[in-house]
C-alpha atoms as a PDB file:
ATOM      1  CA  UNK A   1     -11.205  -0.299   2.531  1.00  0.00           C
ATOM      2  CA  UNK A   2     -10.259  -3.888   2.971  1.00  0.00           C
ATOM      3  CA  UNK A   3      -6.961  -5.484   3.579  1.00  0.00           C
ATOM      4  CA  UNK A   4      -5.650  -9.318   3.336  1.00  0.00           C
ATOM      5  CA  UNK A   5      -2.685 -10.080   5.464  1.00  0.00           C
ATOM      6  CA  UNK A   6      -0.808 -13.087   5.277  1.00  0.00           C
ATOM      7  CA  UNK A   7       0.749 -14.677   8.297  1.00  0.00           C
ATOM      8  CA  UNK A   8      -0.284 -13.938  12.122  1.00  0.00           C
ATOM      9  CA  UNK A   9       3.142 -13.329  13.852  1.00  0.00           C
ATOM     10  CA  UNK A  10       3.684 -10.782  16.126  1.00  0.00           C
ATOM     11  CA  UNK A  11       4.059  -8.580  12.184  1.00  0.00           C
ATOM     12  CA  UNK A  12       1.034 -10.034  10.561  1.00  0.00           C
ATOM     13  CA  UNK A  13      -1.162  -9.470  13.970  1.00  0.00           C
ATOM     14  CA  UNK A  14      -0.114  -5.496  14.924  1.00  0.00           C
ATOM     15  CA  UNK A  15      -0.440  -4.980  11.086  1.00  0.00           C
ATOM     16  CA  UNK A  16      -4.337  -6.046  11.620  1.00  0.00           C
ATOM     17  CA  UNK A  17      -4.631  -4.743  14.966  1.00  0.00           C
ATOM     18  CA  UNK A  18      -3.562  -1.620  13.727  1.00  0.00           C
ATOM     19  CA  UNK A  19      -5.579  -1.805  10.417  1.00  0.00           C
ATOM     20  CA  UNK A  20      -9.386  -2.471  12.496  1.00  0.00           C
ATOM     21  CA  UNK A  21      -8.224   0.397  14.827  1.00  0.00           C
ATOM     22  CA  UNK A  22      -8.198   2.628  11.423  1.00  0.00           C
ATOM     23  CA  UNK A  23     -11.679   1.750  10.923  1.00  0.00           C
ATOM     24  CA  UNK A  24     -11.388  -0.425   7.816  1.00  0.00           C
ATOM     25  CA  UNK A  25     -11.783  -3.868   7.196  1.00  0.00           C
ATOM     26  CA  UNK A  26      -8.856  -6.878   7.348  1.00  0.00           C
ATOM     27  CA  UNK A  27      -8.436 -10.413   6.923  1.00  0.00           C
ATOM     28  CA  UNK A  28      -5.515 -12.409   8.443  1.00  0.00           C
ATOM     29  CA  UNK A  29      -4.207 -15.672   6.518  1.00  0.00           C
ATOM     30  CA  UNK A  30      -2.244 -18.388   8.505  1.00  0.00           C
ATOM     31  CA  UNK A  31      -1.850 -22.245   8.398  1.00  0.00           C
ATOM     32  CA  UNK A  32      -1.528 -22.772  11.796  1.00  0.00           C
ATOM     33  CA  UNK A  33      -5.350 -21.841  13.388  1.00  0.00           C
ATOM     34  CA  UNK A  34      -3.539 -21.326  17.012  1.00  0.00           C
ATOM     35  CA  UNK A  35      -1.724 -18.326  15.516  1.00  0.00           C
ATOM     36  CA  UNK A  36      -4.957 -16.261  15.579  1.00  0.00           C
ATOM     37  CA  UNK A  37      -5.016 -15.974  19.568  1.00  0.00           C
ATOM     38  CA  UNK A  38      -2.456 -13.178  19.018  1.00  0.00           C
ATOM     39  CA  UNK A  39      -4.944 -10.956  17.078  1.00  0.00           C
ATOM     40  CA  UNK A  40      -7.159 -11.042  20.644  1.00  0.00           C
ATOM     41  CA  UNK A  41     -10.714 -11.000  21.602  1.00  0.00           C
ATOM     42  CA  UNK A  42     -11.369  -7.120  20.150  1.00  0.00           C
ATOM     43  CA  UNK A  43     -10.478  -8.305  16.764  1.00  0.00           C
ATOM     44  CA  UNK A  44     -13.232  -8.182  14.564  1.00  0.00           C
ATOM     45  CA  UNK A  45     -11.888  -9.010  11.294  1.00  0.00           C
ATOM     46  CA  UNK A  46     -11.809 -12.379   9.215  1.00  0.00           C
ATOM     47  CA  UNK A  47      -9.261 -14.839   9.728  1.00  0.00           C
ATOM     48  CA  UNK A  48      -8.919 -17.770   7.379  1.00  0.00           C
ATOM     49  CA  UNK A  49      -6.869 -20.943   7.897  1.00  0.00           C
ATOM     50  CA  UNK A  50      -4.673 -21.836   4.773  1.00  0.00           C
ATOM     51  CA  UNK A  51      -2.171 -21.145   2.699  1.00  0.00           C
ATOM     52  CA  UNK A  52      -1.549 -17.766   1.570  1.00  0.00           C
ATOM     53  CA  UNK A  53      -0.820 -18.633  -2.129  1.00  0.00           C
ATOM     54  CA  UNK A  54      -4.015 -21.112  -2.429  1.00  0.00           C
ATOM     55  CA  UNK A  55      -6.501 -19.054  -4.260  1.00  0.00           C
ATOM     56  CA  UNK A  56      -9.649 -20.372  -2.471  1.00  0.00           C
ATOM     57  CA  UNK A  57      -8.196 -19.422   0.399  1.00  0.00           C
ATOM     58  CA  UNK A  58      -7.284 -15.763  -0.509  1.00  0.00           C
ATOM     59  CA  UNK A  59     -11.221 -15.510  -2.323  1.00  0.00           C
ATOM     60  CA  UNK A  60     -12.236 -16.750   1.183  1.00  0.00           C
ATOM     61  CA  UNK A  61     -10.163 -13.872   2.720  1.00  0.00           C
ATOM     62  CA  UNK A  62     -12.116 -12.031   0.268  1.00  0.00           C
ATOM     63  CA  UNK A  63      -8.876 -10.553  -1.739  1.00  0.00           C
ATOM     64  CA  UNK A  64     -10.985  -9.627  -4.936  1.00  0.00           C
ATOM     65  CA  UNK A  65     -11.933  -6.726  -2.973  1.00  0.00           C
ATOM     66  CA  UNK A  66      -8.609  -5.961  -1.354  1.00  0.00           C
ATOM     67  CA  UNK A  67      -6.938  -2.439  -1.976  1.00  0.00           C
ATOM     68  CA  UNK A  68      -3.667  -4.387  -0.266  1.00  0.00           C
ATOM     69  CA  UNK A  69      -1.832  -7.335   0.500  1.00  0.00           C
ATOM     70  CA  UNK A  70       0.339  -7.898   2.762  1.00  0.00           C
ATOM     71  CA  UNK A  71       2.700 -11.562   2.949  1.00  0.00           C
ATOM     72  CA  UNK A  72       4.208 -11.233   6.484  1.00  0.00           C
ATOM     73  CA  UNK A  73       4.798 -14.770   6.896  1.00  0.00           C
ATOM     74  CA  UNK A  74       8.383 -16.491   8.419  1.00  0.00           C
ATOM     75  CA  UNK A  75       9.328 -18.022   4.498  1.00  0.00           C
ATOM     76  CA  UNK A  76      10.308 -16.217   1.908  1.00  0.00           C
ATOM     77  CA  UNK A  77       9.071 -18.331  -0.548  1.00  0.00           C
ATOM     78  CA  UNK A  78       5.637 -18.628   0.689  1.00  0.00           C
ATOM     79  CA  UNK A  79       5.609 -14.710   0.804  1.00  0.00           C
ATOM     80  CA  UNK A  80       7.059 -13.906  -2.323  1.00  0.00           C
ATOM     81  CA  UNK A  81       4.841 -17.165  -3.872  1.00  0.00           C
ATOM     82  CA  UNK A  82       1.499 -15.451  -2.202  1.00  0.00           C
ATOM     83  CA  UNK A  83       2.432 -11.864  -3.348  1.00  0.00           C
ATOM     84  CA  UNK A  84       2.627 -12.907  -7.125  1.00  0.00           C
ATOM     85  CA  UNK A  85      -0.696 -14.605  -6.889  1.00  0.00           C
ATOM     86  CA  UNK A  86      -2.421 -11.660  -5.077  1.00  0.00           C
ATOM     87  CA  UNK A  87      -0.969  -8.957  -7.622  1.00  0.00           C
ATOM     88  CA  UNK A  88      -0.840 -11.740 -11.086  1.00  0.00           C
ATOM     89  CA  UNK A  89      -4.018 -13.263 -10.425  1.00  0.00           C
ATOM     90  CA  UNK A  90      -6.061 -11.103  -8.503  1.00  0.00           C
ATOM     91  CA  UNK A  91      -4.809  -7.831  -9.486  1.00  0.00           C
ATOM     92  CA  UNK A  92      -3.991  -6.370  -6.682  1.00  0.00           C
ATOM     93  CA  UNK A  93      -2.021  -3.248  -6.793  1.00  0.00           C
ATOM     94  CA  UNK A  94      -0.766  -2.532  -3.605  1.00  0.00           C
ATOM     95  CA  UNK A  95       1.469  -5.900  -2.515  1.00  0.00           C
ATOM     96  CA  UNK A  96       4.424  -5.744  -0.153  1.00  0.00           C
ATOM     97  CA  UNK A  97       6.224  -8.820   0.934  1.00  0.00           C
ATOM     98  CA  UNK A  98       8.664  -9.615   3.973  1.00  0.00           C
ATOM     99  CA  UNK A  99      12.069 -10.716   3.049  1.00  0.00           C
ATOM    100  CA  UNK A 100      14.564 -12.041   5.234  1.00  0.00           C
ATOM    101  CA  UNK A 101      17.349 -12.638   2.911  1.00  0.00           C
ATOM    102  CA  UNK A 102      17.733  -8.885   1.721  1.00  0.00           C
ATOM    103  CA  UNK A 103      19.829 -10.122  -1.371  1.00  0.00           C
ATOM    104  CA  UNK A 104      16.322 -11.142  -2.779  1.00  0.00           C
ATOM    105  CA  UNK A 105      14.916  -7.819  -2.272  1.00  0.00           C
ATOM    106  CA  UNK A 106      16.149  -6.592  -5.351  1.00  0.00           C
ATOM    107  CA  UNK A 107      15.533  -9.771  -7.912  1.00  0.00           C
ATOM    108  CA  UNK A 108      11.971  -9.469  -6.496  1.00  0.00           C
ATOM    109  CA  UNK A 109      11.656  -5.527  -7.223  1.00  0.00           C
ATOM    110  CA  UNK A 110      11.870  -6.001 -10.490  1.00  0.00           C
ATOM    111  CA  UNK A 111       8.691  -8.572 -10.586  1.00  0.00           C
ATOM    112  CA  UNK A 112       6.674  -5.071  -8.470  1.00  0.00           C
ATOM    113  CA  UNK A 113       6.771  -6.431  -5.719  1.00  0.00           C
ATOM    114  CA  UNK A 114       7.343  -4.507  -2.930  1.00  0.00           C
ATOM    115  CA  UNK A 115       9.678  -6.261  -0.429  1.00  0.00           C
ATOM    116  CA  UNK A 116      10.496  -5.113   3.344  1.00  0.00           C
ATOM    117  CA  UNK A 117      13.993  -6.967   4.930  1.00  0.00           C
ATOM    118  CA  UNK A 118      14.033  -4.734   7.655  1.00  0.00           C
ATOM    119  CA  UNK A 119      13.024  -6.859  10.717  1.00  0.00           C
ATOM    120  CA  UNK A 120      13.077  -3.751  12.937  1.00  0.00           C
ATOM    121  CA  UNK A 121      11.380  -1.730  11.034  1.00  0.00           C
ATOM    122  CA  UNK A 122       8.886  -4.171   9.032  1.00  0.00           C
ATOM    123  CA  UNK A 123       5.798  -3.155  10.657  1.00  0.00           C
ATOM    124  CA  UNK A 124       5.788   0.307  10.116  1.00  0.00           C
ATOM    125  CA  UNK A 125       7.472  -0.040   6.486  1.00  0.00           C
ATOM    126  CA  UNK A 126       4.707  -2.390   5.719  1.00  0.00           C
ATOM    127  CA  UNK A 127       2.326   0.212   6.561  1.00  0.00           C
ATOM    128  CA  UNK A 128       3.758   2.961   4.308  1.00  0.00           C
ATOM    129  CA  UNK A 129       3.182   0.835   1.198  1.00  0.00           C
ATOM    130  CA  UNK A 130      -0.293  -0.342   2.329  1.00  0.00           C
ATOM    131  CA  UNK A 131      -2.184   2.256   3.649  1.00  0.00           C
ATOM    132  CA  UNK A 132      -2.872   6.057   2.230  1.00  0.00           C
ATOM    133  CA  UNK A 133      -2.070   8.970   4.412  1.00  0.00           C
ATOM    134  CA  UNK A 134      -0.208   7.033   7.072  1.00  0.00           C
ATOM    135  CA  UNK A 135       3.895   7.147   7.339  1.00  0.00           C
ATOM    136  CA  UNK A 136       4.006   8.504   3.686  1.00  0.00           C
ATOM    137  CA  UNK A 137       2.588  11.842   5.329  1.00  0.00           C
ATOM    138  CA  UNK A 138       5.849  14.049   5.058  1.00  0.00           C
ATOM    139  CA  UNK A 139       4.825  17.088   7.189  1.00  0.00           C
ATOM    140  CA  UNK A 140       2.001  18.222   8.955  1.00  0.00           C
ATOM    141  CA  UNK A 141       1.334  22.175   9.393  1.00  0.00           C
ATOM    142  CA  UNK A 142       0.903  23.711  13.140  1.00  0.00           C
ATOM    143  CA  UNK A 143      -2.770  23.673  12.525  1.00  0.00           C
ATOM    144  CA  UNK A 144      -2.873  19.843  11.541  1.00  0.00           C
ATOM    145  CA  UNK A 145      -5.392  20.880   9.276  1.00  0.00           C
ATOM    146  CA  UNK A 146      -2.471  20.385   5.977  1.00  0.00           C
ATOM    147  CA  UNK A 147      -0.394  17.745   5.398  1.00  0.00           C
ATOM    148  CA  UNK A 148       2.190  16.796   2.382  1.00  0.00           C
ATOM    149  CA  UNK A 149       2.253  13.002   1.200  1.00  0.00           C
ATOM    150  CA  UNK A 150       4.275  11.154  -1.110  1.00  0.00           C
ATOM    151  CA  UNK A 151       1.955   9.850  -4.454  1.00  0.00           C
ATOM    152  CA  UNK A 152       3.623   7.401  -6.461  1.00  0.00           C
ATOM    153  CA  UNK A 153       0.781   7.479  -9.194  1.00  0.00           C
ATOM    154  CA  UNK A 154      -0.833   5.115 -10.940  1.00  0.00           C
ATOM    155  CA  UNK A 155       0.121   4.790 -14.394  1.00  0.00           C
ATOM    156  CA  UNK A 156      -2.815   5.561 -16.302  1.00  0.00           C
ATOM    157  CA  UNK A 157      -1.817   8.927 -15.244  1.00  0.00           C
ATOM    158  CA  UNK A 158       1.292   9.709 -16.986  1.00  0.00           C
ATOM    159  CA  UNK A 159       1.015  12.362 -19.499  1.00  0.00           C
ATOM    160  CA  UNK A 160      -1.490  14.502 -17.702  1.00  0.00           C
ATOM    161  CA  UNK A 161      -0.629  18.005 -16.733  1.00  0.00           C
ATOM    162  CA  UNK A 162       0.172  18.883 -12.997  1.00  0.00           C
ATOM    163  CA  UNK A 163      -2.269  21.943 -13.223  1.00  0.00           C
ATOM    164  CA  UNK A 164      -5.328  19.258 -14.213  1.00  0.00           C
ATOM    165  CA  UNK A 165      -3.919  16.528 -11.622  1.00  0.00           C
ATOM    166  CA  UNK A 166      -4.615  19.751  -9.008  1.00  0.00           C
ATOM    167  CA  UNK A 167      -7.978  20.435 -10.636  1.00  0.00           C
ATOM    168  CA  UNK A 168      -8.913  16.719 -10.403  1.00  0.00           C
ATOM    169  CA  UNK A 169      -7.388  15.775  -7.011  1.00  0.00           C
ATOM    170  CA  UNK A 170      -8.235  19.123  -5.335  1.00  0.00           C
ATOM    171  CA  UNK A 171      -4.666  19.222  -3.970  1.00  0.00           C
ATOM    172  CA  UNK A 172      -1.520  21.395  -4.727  1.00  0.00           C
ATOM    173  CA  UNK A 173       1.492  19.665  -6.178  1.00  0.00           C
ATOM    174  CA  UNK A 174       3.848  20.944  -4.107  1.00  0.00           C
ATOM    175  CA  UNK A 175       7.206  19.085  -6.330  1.00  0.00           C
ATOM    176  CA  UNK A 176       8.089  15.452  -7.407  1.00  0.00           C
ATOM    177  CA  UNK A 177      10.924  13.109  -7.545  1.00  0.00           C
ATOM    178  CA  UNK A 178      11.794  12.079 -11.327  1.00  0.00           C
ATOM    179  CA  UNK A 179      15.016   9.546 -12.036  1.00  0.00           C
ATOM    180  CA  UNK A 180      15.842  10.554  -8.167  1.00  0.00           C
ATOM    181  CA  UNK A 181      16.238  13.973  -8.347  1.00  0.00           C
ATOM    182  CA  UNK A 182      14.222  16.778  -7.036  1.00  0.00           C
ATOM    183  CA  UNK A 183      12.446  19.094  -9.183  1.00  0.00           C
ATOM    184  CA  UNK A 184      10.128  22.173  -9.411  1.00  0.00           C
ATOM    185  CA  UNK A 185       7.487  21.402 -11.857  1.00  0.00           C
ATOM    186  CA  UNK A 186       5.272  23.919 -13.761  1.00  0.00           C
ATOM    187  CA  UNK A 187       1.490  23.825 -14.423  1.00  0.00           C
ATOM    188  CA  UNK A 188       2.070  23.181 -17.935  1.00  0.00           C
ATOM    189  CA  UNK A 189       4.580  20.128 -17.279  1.00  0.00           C
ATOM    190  CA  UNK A 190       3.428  16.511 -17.919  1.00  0.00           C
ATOM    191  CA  UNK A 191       3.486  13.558 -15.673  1.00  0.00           C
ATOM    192  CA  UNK A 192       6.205  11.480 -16.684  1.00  0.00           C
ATOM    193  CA  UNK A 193       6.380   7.184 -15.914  1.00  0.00           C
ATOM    194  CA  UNK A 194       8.684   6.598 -12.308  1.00  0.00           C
ATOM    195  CA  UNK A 195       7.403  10.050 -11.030  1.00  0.00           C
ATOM    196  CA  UNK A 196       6.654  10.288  -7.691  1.00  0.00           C
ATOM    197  CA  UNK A 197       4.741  13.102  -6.204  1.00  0.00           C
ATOM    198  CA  UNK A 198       4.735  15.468  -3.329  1.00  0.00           C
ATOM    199  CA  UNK A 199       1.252  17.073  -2.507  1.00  0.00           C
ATOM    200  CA  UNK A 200      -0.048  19.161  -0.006  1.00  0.00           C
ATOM    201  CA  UNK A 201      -3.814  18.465   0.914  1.00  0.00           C
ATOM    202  CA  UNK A 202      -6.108  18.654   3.791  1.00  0.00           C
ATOM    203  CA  UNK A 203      -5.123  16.256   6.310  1.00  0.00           C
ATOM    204  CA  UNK A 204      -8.935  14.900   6.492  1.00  0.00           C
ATOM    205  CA  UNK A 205      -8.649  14.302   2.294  1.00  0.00           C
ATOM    206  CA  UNK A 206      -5.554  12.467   2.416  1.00  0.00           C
ATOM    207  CA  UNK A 207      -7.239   9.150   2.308  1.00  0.00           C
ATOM    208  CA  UNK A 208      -9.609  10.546  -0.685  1.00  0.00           C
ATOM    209  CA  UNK A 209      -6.727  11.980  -2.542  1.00  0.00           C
ATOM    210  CA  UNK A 210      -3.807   9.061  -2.441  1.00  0.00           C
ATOM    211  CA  UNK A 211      -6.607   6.702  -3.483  1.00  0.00           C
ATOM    212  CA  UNK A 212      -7.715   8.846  -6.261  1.00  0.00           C
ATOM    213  CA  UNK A 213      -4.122   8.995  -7.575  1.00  0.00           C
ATOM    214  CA  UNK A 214      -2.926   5.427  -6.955  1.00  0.00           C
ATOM    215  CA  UNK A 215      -6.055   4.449  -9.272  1.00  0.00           C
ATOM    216  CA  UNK A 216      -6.885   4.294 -13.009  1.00  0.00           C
ATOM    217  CA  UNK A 217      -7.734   7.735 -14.064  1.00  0.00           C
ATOM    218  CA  UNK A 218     -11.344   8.471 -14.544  1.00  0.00           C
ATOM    219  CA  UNK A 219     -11.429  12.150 -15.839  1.00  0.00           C
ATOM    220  CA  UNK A 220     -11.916  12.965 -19.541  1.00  0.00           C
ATOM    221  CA  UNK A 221      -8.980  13.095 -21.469  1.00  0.00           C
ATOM    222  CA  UNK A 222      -7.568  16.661 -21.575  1.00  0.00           C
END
C-alpha cells in the first residue's frame, strides 16, 4: 500500500520510517527540502518539496494512489487545509490530521477528518487511523496465530448481515460498538451506519481483512 505524509518533523519522519520498515510504500511532503535529512540515508521512499495542500504537489507525492494521508505538519491550518484536499479532492478515505489547539478537534470531526492533539501520543495515534492491523489489534492469542481488531466499516456496508460479512471477510465477528454501547449481535442482525466492529481473524489476514472492510463492498447483494 502507499502512504502520503505531510510534514518531516520528528512525527512526519518516524511515521515514514516506520511505514518503509512495514514493507509498503510512503511519500513525505515538506516545504523546507533540509527537513528530509531526518528521514536518513535507509529511506527509500519519495519525498517531495511543497506545500501539502497544492495539488501538483500531492499528484507528485502520488496521492491518487494513497490508501492514507497523514498532515503532521507544525500549523494547523496547513494540516487541516491539506487534509480536506486529500479526502475532497482526491478521495482519500483514510485522513488524520495533527491539531495543536484541541478545541478544533471537534469542529473538524464533523468535516471526517480525523484529528490527533495529543503531542505525546501523536505518533502512535496517527498510526491507528492509518494503517490496518497495527494499534487497532485489541488482543492477540498465546499462539499469535489470532488476533481481534477494531473495523469501523465502510459504508457501503451497512445493511448487510453479520453472518455474510463472516462469509465474505473469512473472519468471526466477535461483537460491535453501536451509539457507544457494547452489544452481542446475532447472525441474522444487520449492519447498522456508526457501527464499529470487533473481529477475530488470523493475525497474518489482518491486513487482507481491515482493507476488505474499510472498502466499497464488492459481493453480490444478498
Amino acid at each position: 500500500m502507499h502512504f502520503v505524509i505531510m510534514g518531516c518533523g520528528r512525527v512526519g519522519a518516524s511515521l515514514a520510517l516506520n511505514i518503509q520498515e512495514m514493507g509498503h510504500t510512503v511519500a513525505v511532503i515538506d516545504r523546507d527540502p533540509h527537513a528530509f535529512r531526518r528521514l536518513g540515508d535507509s529511506f527509500a521512499g519519495t519525498t517531495v518539496t511543497g506545500m501539502g495542500f497544492d495539488r501538483d504537489t500531492l499528484k507528485a507525492a502520488r496521492i491518487e494512489e494513497a490508501y492514507a494521508f497523514a498532515a503532521v505538519s507544525s500549523g494547523d491550518n496547513s494540516n487541516i487545509l491539506s487534509a480536506r484536499v486529500a479526502r475532497e479532492n482526491f478521495g482519500v478515505k483514510h485522513v488524520v490530521a495533527r491539531i495543536y489547539d484541541p478545541r478544533r478537534a471537534q469542529v473538524y470531526e464533523r468535516l471526517g477528518i480525523a484529528t490527533v492533539a495529543s503531542v505525546r501520543w501523536v505518533a502512535a495515534q496517527v498510526f491507528k487511523r492509518m494503517i490496518p492491523g497495527s494499534p487497532s489489534r485489541e488482543f492477540q492469542d498465546v499462539s499469535g496465530l489470532l488476533s481481534m481488531v477494531e473495523i469501523e466499516c465502510d459504508p457501503s456496508w451497512v445493511g448487510t448481515t453479520i453472518r455474510r460479512i463472516e462469509e465474505i471477510a473469512r473472519c468471526r465477528v466477535t461483537h460491535l460498538h453501536r451509539l457507544g454501547d457494547g452489544y452481542l449481535p446475532s447472525a441474522d442482525d444487520l449492519l447498522q451506519e456508526g457501527d464499529l466492529l470487533h473481529v477475530m481473524v488470523e493475525t497474518e489476514r489482518m491486513d487482507e481483512v481491515e482493507v476488505l472492510l474499510t472498502h466499497r463492498k464488492q459481493a453480490p447483494a444478498e
